[in-house]
PDB file of N, CA and C in Angstrom:
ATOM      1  N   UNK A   1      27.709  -7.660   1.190  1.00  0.00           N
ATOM      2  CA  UNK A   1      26.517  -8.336   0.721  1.00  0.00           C
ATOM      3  C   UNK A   1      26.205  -9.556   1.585  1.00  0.00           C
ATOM      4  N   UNK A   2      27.503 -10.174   1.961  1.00  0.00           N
ATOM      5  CA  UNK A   2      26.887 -11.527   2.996  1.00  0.00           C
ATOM      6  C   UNK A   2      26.498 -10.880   4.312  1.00  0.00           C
ATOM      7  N   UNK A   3      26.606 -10.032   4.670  1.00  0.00           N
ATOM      8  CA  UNK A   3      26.031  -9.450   5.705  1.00  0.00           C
ATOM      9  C   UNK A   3      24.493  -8.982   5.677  1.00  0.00           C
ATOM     10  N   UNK A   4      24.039  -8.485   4.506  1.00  0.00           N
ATOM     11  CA  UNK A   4      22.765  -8.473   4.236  1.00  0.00           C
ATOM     12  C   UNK A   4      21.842  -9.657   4.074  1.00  0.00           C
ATOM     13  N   UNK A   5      22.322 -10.756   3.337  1.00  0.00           N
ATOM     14  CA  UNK A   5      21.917 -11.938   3.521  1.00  0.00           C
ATOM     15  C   UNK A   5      21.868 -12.778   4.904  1.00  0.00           C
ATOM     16  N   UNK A   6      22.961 -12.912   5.813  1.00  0.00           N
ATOM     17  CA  UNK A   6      22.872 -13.016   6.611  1.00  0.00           C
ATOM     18  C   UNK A   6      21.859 -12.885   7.613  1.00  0.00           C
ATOM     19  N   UNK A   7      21.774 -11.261   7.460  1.00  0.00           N
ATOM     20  CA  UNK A   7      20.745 -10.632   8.255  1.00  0.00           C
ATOM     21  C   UNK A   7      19.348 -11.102   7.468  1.00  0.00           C
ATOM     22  N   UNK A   8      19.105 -11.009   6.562  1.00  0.00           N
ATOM     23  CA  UNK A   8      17.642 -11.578   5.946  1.00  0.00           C
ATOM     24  C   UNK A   8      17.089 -13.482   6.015  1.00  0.00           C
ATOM     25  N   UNK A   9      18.239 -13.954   6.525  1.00  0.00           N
ATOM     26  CA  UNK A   9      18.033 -15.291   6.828  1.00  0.00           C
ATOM     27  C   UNK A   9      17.205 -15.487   8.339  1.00  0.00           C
ATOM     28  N   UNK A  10      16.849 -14.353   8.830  1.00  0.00           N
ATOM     29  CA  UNK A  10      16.275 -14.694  10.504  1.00  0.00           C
ATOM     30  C   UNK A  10      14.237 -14.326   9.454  1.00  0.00           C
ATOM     31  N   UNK A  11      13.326 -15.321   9.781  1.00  0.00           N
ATOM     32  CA  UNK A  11      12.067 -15.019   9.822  1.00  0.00           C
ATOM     33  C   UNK A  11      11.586 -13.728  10.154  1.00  0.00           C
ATOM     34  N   UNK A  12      11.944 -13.299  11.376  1.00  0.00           N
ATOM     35  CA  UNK A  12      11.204 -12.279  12.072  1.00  0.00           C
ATOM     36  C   UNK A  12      11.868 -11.041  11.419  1.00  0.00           C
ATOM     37  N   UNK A  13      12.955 -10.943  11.103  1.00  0.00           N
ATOM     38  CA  UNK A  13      13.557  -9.675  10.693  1.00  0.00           C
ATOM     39  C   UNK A  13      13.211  -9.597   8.334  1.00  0.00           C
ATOM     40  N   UNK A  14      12.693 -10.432   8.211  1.00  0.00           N
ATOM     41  CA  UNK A  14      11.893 -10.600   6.896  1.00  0.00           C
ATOM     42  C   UNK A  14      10.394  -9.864   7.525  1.00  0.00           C
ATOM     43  N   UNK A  15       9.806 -10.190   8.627  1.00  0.00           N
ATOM     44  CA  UNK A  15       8.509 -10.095   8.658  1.00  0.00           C
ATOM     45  C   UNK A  15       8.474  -8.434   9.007  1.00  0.00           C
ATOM     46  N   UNK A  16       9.632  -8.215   9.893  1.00  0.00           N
ATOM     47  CA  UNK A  16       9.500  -6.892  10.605  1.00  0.00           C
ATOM     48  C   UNK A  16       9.474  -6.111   8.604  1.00  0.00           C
ATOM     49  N   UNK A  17      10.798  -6.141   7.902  1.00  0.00           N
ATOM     50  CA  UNK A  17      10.909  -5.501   6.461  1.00  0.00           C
ATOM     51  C   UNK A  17       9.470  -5.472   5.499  1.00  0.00           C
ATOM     52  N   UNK A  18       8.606  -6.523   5.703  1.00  0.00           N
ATOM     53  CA  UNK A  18       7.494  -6.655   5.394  1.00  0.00           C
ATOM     54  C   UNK A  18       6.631  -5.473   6.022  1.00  0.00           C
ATOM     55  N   UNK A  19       6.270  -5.358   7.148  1.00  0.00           N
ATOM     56  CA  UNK A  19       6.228  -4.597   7.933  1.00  0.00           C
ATOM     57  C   UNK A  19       6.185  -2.775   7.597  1.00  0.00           C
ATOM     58  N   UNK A  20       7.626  -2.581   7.954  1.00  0.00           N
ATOM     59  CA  UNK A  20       7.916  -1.485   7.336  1.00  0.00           C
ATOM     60  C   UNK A  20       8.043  -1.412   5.746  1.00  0.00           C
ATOM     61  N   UNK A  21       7.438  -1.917   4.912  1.00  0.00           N
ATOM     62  CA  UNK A  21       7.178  -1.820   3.435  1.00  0.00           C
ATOM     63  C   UNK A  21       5.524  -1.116   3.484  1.00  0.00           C
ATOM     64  N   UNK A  22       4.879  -0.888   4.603  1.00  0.00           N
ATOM     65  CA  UNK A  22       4.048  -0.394   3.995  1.00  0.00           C
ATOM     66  C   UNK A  22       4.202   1.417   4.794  1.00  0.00           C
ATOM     67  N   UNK A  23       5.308   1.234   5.695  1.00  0.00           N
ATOM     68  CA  UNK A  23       5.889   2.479   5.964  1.00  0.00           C
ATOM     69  C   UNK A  23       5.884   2.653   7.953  1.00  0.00           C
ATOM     70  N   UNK A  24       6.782   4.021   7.833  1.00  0.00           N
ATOM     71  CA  UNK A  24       7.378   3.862   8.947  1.00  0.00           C
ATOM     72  C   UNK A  24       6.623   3.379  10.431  1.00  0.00           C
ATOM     73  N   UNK A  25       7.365   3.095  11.217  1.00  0.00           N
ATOM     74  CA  UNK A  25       6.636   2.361  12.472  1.00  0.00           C
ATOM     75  C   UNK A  25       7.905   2.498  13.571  1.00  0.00           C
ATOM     76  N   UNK A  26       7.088   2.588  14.886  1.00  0.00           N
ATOM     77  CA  UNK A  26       7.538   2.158  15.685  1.00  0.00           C
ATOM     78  C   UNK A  26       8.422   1.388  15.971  1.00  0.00           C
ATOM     79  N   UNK A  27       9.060   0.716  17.169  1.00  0.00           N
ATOM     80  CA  UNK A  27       9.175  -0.158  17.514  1.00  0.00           C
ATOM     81  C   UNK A  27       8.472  -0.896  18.501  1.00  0.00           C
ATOM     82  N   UNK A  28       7.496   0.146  19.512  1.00  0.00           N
ATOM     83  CA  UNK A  28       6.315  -0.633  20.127  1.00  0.00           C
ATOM     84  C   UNK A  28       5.165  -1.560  19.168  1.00  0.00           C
ATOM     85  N   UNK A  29       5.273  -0.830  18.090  1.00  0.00           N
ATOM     86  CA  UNK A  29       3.684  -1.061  16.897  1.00  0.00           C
ATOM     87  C   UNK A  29       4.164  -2.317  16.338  1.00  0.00           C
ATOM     88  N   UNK A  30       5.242  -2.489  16.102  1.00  0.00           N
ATOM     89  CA  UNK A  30       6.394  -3.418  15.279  1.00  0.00           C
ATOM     90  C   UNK A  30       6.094  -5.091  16.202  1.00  0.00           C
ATOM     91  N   UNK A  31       6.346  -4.514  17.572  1.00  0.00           N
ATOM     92  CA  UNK A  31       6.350  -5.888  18.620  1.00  0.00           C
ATOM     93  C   UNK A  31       4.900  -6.125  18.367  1.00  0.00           C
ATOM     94  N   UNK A  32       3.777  -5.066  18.672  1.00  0.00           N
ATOM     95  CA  UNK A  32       2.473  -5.704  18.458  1.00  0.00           C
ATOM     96  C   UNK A  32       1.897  -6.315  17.495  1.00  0.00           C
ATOM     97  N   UNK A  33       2.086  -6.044  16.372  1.00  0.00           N
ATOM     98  CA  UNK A  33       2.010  -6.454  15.058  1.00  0.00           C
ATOM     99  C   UNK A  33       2.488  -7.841  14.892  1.00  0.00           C
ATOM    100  N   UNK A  34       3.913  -8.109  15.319  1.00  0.00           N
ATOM    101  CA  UNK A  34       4.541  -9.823  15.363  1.00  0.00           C
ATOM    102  C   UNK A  34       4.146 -10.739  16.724  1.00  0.00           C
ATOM    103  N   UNK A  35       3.464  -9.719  17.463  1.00  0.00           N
ATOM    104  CA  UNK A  35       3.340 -10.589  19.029  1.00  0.00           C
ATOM    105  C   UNK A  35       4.781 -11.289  19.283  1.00  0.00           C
ATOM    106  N   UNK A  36       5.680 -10.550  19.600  1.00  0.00           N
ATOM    107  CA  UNK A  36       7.025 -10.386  20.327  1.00  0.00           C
ATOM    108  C   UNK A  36       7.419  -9.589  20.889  1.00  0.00           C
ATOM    109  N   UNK A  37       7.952 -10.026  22.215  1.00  0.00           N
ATOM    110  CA  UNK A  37       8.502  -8.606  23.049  1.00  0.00           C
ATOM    111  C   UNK A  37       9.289  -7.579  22.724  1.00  0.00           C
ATOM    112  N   UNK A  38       9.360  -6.250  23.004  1.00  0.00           N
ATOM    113  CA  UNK A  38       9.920  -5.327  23.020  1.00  0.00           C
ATOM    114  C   UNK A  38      11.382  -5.496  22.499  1.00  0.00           C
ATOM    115  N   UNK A  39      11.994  -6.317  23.810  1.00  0.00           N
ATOM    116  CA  UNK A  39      13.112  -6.755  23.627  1.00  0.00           C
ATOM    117  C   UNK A  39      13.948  -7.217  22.445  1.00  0.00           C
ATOM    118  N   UNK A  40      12.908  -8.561  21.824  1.00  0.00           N
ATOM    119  CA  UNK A  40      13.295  -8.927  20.941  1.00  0.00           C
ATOM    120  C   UNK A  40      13.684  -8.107  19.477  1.00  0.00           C
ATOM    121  N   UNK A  41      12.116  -7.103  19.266  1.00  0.00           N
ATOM    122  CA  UNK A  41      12.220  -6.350  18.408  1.00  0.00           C
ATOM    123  C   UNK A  41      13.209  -5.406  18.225  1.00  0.00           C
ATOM    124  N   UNK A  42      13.796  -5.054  19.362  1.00  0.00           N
ATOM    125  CA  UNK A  42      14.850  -3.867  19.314  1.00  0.00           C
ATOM    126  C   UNK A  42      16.039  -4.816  19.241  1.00  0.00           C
ATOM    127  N   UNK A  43      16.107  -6.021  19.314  1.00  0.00           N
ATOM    128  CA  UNK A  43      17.804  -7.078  18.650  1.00  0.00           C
ATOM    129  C   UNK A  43      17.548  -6.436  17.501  1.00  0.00           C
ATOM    130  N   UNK A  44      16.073  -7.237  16.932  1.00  0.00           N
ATOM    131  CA  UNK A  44      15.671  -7.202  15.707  1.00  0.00           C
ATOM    132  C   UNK A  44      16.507  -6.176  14.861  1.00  0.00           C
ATOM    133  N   UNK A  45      15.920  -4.905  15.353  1.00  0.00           N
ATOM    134  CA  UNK A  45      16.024  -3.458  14.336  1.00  0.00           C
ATOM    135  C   UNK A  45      17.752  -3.469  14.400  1.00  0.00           C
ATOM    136  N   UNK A  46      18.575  -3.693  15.745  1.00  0.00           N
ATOM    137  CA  UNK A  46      19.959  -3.346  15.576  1.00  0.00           C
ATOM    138  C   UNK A  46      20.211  -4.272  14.617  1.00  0.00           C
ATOM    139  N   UNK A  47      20.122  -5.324  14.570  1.00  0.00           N
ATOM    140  CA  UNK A  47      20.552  -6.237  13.636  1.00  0.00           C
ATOM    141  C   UNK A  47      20.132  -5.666  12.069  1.00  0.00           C
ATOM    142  N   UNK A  48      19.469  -5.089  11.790  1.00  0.00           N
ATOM    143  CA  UNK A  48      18.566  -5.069  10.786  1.00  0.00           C
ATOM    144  C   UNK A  48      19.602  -3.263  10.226  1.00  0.00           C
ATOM    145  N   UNK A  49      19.974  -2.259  11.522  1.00  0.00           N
ATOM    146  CA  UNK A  49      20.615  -1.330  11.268  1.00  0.00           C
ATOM    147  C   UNK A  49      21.228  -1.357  10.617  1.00  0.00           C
ATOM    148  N   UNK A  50      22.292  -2.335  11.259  1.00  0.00           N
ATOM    149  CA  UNK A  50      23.907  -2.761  11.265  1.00  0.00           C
ATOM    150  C   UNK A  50      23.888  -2.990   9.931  1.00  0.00           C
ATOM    151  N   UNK A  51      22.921  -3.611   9.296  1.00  0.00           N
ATOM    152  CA  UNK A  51      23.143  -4.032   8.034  1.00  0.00           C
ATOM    153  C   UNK A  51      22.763  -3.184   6.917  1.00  0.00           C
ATOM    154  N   UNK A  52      22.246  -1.743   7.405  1.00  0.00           N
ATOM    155  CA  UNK A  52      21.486  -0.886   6.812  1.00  0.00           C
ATOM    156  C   UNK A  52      20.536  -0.610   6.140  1.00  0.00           C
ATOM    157  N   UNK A  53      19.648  -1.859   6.628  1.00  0.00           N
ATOM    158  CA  UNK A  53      18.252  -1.840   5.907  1.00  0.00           C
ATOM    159  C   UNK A  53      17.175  -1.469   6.390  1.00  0.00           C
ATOM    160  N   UNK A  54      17.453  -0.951   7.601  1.00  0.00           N
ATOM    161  CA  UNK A  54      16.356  -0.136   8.169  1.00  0.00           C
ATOM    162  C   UNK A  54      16.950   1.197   8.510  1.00  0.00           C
ATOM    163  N   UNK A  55      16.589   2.522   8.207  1.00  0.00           N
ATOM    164  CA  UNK A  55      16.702   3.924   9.436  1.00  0.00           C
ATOM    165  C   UNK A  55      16.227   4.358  10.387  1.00  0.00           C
ATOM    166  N   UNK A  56      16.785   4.812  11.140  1.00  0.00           N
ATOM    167  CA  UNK A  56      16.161   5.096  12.659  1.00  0.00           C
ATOM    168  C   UNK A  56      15.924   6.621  12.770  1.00  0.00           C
ATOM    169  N   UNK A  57      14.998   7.371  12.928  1.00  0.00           N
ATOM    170  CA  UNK A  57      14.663   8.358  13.390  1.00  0.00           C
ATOM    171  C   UNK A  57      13.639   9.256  14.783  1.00  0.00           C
ATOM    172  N   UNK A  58      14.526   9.473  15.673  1.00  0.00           N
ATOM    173  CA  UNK A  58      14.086   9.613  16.619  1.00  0.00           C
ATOM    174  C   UNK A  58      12.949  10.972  16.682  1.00  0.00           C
ATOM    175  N   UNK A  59      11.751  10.498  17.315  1.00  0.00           N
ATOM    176  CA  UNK A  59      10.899  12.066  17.332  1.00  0.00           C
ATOM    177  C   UNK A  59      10.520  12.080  18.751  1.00  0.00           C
ATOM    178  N   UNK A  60      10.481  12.825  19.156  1.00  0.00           N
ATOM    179  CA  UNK A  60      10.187  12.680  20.916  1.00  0.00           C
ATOM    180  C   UNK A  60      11.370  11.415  21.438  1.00  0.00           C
ATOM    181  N   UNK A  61      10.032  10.808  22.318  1.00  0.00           N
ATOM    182  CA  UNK A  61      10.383   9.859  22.797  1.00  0.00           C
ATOM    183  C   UNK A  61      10.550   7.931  22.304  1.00  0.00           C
ATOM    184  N   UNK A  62       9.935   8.454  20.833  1.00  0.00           N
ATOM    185  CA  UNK A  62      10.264   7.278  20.170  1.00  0.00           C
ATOM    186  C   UNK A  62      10.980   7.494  19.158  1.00  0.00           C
ATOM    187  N   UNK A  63      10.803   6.464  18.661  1.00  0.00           N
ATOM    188  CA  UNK A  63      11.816   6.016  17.145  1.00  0.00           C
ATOM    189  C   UNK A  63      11.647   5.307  16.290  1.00  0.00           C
ATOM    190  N   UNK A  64      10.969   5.539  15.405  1.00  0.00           N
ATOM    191  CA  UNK A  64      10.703   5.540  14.049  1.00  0.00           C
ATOM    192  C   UNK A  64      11.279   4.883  13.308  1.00  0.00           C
ATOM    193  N   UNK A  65      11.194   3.623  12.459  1.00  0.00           N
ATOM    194  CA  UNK A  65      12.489   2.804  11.647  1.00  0.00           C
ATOM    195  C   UNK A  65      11.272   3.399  10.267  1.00  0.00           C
ATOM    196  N   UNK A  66      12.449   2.567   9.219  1.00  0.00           N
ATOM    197  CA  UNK A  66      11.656   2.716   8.049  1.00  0.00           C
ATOM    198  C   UNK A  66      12.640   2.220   7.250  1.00  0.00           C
ATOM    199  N   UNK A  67      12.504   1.515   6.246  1.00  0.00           N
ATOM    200  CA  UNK A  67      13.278   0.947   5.105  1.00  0.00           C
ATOM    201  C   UNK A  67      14.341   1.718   4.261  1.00  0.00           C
ATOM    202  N   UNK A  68      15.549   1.139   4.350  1.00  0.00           N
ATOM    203  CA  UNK A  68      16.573   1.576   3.407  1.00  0.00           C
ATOM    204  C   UNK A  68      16.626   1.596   1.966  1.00  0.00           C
ATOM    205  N   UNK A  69      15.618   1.870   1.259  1.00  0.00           N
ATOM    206  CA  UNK A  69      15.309   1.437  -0.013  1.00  0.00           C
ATOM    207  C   UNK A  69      16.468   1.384  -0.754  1.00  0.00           C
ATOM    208  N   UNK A  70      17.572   2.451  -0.509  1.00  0.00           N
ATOM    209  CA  UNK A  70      18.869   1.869  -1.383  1.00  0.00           C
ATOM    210  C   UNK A  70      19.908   1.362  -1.236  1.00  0.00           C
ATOM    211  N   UNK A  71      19.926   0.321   0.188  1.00  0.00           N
ATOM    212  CA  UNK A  71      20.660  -0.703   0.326  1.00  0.00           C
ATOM    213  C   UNK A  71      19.745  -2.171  -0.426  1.00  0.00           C
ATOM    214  N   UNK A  72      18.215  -2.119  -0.033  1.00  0.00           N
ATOM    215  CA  UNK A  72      17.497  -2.800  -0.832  1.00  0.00           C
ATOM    216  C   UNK A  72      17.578  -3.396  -2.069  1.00  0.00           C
ATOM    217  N   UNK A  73      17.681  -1.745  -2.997  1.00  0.00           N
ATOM    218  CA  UNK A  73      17.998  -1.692  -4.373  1.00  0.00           C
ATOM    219  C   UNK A  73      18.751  -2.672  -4.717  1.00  0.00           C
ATOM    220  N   UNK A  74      20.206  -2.023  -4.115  1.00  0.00           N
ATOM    221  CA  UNK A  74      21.195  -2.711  -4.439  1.00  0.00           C
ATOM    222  C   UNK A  74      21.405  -4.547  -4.631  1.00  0.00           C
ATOM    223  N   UNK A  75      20.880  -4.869  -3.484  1.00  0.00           N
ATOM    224  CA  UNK A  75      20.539  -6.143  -2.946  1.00  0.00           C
ATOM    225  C   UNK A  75      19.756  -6.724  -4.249  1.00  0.00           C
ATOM    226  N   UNK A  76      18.484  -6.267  -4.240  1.00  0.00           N
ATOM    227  CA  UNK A  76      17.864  -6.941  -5.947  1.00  0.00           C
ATOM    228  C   UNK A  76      18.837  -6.946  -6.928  1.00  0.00           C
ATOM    229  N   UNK A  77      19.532  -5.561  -7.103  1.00  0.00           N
ATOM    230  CA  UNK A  77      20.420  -5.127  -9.036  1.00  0.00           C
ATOM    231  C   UNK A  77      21.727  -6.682  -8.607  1.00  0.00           C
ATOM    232  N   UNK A  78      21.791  -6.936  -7.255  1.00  0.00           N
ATOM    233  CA  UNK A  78      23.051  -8.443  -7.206  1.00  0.00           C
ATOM    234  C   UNK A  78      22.304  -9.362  -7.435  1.00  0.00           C
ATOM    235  N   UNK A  79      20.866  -9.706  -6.887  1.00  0.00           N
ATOM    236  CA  UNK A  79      20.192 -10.994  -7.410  1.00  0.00           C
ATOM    237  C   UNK A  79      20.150 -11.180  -8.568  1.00  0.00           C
ATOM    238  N   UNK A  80      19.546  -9.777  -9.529  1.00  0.00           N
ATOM    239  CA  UNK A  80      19.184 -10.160 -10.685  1.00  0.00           C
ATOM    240  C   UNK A  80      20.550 -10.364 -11.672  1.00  0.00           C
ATOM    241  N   UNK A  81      21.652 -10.139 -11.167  1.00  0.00           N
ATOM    242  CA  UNK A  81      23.062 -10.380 -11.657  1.00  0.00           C
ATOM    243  C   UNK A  81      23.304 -11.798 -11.674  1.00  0.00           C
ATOM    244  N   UNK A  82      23.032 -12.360 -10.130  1.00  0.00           N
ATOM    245  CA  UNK A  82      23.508 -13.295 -10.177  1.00  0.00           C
ATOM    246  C   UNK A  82      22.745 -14.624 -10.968  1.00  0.00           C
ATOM    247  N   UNK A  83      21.602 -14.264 -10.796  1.00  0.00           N
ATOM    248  CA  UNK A  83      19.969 -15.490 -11.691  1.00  0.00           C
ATOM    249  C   UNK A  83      19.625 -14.698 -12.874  1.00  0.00           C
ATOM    250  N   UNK A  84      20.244 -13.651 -12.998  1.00  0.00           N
ATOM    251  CA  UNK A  84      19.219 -13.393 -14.521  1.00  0.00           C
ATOM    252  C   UNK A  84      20.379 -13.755 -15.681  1.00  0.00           C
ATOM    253  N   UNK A  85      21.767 -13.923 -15.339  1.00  0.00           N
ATOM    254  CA  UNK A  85      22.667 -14.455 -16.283  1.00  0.00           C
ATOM    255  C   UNK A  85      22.885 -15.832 -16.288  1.00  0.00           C
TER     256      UNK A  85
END
């Protein structure tokens, strides 16, 4: 769980999850959308992997992320554990 937090403490990797909440994307569409390089965005997504809140699916020549909704889940059912008691 501190690894998920962790990872949700960077701005840009909140904005990218924002992002893919309205569904899957790129990682070219992803950089255009935040006006950040390529580069950055693809730290972004590994970072964002690693922690399993994004999936990667390759079609051709790109790759496709899209939200882990049930590492997500999980992540809320601990908030509301920890503030709703």
């Amino acid at each position: 769980m501190n690894k998920v937090f962790k990872t949700l403490s960077d701005p840009n990797r909140r904005k990218i999850l924002r992002l893919l909440k309205k569904g899957e994307m790129a990682a070219g569409d992803i950089a255009k959308n935040l006006k950040i390089t390529g580069a950055t965005v693809s730290h972004h997504l590994d970072i964002l992997k690693r922690a399993d809140l994004v999936s990667a699916e390759r079609r051709g020549q790109q790759i496709f992320y899209s939200l882990n909704l049930t590492v997500l889940e999980e992540v809320m059912e601990k908030l509301l554990e920890y503030f709703g008691k």
